[in-house]
N, C-alpha and C. Protein backbone atom coordinates (compact mmCIF):
# COMPACT_ATOMS: atom_id res chain seq x y z
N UNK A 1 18.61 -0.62 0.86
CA UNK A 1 17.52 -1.46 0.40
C UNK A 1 16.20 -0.82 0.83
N UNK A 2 15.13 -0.64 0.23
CA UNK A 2 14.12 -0.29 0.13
C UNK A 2 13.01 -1.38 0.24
N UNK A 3 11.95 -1.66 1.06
CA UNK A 3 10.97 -2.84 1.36
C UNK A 3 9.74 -1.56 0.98
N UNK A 4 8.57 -2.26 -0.01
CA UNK A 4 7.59 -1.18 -0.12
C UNK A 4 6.38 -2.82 0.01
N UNK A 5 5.78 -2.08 1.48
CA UNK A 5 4.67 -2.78 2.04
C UNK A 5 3.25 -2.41 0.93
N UNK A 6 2.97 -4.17 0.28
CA UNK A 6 1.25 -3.15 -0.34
C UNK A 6 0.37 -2.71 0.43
N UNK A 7 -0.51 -1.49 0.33
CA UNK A 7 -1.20 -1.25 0.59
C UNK A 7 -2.62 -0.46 -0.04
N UNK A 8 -3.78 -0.51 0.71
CA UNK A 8 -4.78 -0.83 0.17
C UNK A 8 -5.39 0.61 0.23
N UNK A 9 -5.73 1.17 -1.61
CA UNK A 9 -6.67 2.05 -1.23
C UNK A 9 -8.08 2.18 -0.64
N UNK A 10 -8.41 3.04 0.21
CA UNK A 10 -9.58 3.56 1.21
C UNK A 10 -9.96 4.12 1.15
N UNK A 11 -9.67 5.50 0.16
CA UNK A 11 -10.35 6.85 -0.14
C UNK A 11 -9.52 7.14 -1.67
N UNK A 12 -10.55 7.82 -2.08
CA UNK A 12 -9.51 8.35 -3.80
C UNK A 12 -10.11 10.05 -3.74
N UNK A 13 -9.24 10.87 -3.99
CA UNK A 13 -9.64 12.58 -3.60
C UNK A 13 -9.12 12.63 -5.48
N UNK A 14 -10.08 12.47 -6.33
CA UNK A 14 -10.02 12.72 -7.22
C UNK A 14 -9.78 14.21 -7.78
N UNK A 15 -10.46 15.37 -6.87
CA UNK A 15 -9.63 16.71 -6.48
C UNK A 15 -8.51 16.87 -6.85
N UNK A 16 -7.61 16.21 -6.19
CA UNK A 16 -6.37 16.19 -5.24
C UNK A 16 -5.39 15.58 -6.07
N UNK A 17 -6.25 14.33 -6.62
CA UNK A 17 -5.06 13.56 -7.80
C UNK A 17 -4.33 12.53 -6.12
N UNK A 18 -4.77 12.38 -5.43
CA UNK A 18 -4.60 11.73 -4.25
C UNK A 18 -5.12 10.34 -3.94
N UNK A 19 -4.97 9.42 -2.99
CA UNK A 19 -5.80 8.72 -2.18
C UNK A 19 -5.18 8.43 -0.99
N UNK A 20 -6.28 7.72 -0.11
CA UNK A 20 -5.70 7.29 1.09
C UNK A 20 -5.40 6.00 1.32
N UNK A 21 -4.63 5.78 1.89
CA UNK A 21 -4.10 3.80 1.70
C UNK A 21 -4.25 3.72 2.76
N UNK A 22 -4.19 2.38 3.02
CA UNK A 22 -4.11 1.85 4.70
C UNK A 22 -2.96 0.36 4.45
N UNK A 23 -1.66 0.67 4.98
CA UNK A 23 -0.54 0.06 4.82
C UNK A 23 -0.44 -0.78 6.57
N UNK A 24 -0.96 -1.86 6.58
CA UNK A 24 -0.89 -2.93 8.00
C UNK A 24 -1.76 -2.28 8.76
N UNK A 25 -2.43 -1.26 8.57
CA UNK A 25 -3.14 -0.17 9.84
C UNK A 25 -2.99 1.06 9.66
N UNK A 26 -1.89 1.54 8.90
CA UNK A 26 -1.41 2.64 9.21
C UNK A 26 -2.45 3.24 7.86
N UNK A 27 -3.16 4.74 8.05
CA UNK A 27 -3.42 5.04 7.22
C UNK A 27 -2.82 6.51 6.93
N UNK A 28 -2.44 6.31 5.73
CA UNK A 28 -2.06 8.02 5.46
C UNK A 28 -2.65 8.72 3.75
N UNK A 29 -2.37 9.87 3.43
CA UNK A 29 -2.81 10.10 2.13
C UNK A 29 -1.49 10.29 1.32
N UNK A 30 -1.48 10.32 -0.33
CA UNK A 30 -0.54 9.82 -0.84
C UNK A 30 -0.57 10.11 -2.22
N UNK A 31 -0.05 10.66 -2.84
CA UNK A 31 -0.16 11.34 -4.40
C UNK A 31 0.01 10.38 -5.11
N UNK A 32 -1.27 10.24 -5.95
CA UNK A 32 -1.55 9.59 -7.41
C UNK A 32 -0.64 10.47 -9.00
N UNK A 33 -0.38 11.42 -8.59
CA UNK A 33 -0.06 11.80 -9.86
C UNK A 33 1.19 11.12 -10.71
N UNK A 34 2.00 10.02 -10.26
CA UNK A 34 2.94 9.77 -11.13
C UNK A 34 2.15 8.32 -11.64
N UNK A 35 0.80 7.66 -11.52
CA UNK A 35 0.15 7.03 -11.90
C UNK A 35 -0.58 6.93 -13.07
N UNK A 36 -0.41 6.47 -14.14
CA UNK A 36 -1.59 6.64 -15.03
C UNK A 36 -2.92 6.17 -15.16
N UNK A 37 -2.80 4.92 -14.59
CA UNK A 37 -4.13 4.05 -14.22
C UNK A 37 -5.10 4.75 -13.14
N UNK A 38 -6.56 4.46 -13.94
CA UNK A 38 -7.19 5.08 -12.39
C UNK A 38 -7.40 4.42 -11.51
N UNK A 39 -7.15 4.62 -10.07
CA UNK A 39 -7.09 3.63 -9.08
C UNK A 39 -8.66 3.68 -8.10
N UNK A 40 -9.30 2.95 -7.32
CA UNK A 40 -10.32 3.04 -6.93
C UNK A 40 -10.47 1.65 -5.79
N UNK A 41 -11.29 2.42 -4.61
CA UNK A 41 -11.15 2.38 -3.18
C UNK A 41 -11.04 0.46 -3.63
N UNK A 42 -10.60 -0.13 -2.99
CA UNK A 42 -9.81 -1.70 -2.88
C UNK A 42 -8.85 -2.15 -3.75
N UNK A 43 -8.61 -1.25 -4.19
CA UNK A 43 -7.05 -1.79 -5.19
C UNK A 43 -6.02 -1.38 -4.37
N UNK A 44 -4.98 -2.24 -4.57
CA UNK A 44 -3.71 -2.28 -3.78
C UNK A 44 -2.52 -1.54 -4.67
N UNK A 45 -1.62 -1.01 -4.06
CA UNK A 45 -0.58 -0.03 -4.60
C UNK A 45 0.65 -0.10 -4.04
N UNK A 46 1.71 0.14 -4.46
CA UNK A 46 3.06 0.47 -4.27
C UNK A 46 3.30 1.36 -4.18
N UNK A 47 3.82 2.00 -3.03
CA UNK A 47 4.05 3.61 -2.90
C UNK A 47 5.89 3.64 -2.13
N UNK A 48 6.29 4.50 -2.80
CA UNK A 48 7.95 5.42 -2.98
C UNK A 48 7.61 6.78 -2.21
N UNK A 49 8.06 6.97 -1.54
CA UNK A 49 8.35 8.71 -0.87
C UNK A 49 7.32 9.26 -1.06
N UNK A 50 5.85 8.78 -0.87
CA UNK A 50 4.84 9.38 -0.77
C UNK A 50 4.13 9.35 -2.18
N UNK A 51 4.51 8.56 -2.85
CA UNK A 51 3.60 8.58 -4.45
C UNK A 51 3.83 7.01 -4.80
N UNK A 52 1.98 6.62 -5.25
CA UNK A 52 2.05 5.68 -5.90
C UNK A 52 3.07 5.64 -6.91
N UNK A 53 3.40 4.04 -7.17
CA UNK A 53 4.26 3.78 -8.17
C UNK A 53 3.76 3.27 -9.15
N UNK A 54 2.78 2.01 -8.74
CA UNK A 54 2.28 0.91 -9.08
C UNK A 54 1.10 0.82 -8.39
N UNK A 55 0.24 -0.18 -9.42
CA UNK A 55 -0.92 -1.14 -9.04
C UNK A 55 -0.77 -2.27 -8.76
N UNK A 56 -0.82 -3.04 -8.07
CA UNK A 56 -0.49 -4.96 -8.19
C UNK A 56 -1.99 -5.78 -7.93
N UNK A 57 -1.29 -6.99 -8.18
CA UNK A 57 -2.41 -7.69 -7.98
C UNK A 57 -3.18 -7.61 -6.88
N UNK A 58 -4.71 -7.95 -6.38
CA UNK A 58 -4.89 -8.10 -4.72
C UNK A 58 -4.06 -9.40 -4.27
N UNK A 59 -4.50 -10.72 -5.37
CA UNK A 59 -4.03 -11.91 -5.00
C UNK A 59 -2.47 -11.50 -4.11
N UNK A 60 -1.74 -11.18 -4.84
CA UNK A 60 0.21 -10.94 -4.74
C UNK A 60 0.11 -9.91 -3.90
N UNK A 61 -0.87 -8.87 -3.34
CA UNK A 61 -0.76 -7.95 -2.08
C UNK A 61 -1.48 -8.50 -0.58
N UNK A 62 -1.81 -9.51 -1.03
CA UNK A 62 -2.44 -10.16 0.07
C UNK A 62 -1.21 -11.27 0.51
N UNK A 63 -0.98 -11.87 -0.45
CA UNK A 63 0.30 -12.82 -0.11
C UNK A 63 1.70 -12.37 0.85
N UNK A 64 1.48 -10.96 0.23
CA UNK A 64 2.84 -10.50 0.88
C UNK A 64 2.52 -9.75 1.89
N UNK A 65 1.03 -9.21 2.23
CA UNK A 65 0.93 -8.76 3.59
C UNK A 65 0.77 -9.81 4.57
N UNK A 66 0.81 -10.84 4.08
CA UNK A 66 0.46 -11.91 5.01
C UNK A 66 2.02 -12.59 5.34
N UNK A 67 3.06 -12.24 4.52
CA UNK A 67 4.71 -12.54 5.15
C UNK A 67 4.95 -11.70 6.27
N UNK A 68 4.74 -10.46 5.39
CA UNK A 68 5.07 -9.51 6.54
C UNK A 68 4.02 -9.40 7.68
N UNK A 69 3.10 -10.39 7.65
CA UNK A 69 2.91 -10.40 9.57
C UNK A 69 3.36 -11.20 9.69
N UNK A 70 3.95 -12.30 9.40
CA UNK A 70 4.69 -13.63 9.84
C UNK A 70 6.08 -13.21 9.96
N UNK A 71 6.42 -12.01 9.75
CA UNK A 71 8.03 -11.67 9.84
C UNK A 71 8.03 -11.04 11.48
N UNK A 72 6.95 -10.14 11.37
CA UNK A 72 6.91 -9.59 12.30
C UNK A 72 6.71 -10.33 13.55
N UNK A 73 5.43 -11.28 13.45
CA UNK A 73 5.07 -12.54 14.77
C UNK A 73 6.42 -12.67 15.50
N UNK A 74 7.43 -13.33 13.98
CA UNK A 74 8.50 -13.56 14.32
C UNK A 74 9.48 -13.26 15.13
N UNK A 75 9.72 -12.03 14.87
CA UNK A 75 10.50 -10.64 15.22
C UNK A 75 10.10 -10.98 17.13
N UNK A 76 8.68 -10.37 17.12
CA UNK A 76 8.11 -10.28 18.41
C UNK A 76 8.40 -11.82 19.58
N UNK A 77 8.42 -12.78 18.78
CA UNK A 77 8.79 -13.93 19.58
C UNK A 77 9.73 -14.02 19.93
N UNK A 78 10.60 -13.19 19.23
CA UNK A 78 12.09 -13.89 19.65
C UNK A 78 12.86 -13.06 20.67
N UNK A 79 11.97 -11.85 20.63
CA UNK A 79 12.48 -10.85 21.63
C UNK A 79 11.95 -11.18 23.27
């Protein structure tokens, strides 16, 4: 099973065919090329083995970054 956290673009290296996301904190850079849409710094994305997949909503990437800190809270409490 595969879980793909949204995350939010922060930089676009139009160069590069790239951008940089920031996934809970974590920021890394990340190939646009299997994308057709152009993406631009606050849109949220779905990323596979290092390449966008998808665009999604903010509404529906906000919703679900906000489970996954409540999974995690979780996680941390119980330990």
């Amino acid at each position: 099973m595969c879980l793909s956290i949204p995350s939010e673009v922060v930089e676009v290296h139009e160069d590069e065919q790239s951008v940089t996301v920031d996934t809970m904190g974590v920021r890394r850079k990340v190939s646009a090329h299997l994308i057709q849409e152009p993406l631009e710094i606050g849109d949220y994305v779905l990323i596979h083995i290092g390449f966008v997949m998808n665009k999604i909503d903010k509404e529906d990437a906000l919703d679900s970054i906000n489970l996954y800190r409540e999974i995690v809270e979780k996680m941390a409490a119980s330990e």
